[in-house]
Protein backbone atom coordinates (compact mmCIF):
# COMPACT_ATOMS: atom_id res chain seq x y z
CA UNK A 1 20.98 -15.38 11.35
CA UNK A 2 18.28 -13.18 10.71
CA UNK A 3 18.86 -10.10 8.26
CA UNK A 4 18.07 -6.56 9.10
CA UNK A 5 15.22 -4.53 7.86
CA UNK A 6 15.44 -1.90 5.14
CA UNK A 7 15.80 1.26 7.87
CA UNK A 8 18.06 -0.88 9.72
CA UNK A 9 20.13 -2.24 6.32
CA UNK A 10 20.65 1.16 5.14
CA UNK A 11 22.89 2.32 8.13
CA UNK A 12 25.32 -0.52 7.61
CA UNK A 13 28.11 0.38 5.91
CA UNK A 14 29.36 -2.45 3.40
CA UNK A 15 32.56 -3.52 4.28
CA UNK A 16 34.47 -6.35 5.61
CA UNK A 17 32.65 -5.85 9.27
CA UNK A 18 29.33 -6.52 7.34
CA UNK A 19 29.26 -9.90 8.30
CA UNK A 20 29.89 -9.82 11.77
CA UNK A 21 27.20 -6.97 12.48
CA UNK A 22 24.76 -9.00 10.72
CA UNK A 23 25.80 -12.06 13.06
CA UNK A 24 25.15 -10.01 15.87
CA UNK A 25 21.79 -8.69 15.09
CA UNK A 26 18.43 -10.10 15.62
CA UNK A 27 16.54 -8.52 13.27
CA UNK A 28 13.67 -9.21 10.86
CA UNK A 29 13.53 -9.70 7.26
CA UNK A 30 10.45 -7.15 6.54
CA UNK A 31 11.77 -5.56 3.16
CA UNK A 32 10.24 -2.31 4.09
CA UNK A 33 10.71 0.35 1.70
CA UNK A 34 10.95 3.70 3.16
CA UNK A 35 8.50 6.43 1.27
CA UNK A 36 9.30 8.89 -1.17
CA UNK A 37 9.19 11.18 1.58
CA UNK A 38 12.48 10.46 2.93
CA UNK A 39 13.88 10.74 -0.28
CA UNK A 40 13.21 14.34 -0.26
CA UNK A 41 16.83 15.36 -1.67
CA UNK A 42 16.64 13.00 -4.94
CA UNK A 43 14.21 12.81 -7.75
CA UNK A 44 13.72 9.38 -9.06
CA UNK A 45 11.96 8.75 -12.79
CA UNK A 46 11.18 5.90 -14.98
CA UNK A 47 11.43 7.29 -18.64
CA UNK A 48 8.30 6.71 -20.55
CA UNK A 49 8.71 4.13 -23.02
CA UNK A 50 6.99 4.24 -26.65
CA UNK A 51 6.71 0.95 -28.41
CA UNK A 52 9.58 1.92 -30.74
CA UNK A 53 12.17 2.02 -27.60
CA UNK A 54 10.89 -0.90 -25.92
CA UNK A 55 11.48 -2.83 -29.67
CA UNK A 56 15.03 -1.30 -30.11
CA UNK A 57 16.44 0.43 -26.73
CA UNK A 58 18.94 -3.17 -27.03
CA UNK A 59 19.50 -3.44 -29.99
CA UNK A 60 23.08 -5.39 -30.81
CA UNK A 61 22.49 -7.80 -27.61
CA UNK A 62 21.80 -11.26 -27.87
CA UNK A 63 19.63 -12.37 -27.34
CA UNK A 64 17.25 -9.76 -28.61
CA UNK A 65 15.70 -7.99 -25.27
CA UNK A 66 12.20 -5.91 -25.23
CA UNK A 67 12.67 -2.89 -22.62
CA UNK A 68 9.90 -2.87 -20.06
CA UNK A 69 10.75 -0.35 -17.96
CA UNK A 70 13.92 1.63 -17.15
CA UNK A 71 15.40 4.76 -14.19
CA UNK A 72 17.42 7.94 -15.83
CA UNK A 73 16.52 10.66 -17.56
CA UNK A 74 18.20 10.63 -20.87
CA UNK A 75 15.77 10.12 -23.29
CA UNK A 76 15.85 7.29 -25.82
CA UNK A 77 15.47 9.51 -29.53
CA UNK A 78 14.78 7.38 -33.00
CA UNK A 79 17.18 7.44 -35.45
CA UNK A 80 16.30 9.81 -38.34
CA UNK A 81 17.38 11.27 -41.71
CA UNK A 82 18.61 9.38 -45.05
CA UNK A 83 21.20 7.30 -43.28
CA UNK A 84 19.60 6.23 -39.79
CA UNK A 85 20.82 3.28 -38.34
CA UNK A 86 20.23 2.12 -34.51
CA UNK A 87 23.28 2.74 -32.17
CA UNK A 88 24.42 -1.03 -30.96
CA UNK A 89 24.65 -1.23 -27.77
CA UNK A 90 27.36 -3.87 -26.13
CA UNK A 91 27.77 -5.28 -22.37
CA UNK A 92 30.54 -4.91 -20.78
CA UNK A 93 31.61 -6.17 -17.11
CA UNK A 94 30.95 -3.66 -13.75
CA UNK A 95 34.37 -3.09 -12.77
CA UNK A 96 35.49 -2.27 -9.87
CA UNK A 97 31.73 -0.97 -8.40
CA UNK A 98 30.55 -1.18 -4.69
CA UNK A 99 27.30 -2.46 -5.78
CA UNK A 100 28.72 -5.25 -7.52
CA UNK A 101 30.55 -6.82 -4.33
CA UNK A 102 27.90 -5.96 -1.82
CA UNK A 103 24.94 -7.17 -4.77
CA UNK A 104 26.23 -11.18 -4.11
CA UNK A 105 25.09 -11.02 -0.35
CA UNK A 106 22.12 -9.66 1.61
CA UNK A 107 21.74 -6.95 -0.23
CA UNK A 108 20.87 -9.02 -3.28
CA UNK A 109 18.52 -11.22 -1.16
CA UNK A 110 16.86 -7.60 -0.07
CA UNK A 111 16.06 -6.87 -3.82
CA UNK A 112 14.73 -10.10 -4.81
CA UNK A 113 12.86 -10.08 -1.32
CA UNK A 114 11.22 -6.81 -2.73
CA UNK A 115 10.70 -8.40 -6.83
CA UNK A 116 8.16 -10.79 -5.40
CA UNK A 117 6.65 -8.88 -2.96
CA UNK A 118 5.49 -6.89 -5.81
CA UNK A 119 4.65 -10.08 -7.63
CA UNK A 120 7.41 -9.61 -10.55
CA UNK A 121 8.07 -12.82 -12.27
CA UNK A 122 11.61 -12.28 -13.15
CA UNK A 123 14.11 -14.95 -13.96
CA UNK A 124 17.73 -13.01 -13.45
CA UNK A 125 19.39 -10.31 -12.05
CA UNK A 126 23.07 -8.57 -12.80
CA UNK A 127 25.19 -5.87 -12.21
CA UNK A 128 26.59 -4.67 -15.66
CA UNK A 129 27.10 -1.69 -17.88
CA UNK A 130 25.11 -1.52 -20.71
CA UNK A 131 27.10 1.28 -23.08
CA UNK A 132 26.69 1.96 -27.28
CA UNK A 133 29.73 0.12 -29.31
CA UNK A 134 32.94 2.35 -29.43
CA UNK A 135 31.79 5.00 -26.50
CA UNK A 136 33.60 4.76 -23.52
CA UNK A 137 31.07 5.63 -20.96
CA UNK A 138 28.80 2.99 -20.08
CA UNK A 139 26.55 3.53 -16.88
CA UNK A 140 25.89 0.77 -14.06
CA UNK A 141 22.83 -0.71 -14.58
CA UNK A 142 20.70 -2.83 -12.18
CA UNK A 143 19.94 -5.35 -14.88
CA UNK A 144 16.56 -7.35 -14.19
CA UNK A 145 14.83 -10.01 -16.58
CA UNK A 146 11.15 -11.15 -16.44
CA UNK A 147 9.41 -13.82 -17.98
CA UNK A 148 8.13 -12.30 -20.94
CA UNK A 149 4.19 -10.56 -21.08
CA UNK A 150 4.32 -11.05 -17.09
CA UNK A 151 4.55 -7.12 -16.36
CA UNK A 152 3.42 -3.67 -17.99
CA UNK A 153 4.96 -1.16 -18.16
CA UNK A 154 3.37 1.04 -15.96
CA UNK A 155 3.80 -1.89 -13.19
CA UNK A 156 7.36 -2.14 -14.29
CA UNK A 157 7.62 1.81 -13.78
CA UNK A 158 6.59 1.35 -10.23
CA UNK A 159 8.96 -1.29 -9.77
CA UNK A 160 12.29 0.33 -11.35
CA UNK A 161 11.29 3.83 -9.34
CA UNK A 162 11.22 1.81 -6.04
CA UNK A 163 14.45 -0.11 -6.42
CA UNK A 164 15.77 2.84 -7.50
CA UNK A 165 15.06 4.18 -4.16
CA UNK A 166 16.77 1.36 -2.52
CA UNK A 167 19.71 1.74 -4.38
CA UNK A 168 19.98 5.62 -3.45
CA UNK A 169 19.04 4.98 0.03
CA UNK A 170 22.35 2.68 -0.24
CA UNK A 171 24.56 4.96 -1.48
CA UNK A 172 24.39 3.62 -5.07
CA UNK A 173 22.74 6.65 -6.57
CA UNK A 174 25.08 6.28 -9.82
CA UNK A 175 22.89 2.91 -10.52
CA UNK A 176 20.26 2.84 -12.63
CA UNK A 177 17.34 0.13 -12.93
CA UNK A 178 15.99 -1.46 -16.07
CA UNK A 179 13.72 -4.32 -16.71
CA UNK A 180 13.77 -6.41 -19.94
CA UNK A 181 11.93 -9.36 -21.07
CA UNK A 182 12.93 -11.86 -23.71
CA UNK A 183 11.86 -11.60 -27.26
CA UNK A 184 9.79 -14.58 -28.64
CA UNK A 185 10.40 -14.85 -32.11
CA UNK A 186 7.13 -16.21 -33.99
CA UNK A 187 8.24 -19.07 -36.60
């Protein structure tokens, strides 16, 4: 069984016929990403990340996570004044989320497809929310970790815009994309 390509993918709708149309099909496996062109009606960014963010945009997880590269355009502020203290941040399960039930099949092969066609040494991928302790919105997040000093962040910019796109072009446009790397602690 042969999965389709990224123009073909995109016009199948995920649901309980998925597997049968992709049984049917003869297509390729080219992870083709289509070009910012046809994305026309949606602006994607990567926010720009300072040193200080990338240090302390996780702070509270465990194990302690350096940002690389992340979608969205909130902007990540340091804390200031007498009594500043870094929001923790907590994970907390999907829910009920499309992506999360169509992210365990081909569409999860698709995105990993594309990680190392760009050459991105990463080591997992998950569907969560990533939200600050005691606030009860917490976005979807597209959740990808590389082996640490493997990718800059303008590389990892790139790579969060593009899957990004994929994710819109799938009807996931809620989504966002971050990329994290491990922190190694020096004894």
């Amino acid at each position: 069984m042969l999965a389709p390509s990224l123009s073909e993918f995109s016009s199948i709708a995920f649901s309980d016929s998925v597997t049968d149309e992709l049984a049917a099909s003869k297509r390729t496996t080219d992870f083709l990403l289509l070009s910012i062109s046809h994305m026309a009606s949606a602006e994607i960014t990567a926010a720009s990340i300072s040193d200080l963010e990338a240090k302390h945009y996780y702070h509270g997880l465990c194990p302690k996570s350096v940002l690389v590269a992340r979608t969205g355009k909130d902007t990540w502020e340091p804390p200031t004044g007498p009594e500043a203290y870094l929001p923790c941040k907590e994970l907390r399960p999907p829910g009920y989320h499309p992506l999360n039930q169509a992210f365990g099949g081909p569409f999860g092969c698709k995105i990993e497809e594309f990680l190392d066609s760009k050459g991105v040494k990463w080591t997992s991928m998950d569907v969560v929310r990533i939200g600050i302790v005691d606030e009860d919105i917490a976005p979807v997040i597209l959740w990808i970790e590389v082996k640490p000093n493997t990718l800059s962040r303008e590389a990892g910019s790139v790579v969060v815009k593009e899957c990004k796109q994929f994710l819109v072009l799938n009807e996931f446009p809620d989504v966002e994309v971050e990329i994290r790397e491990l922190a190694i602690s020096q004894p």
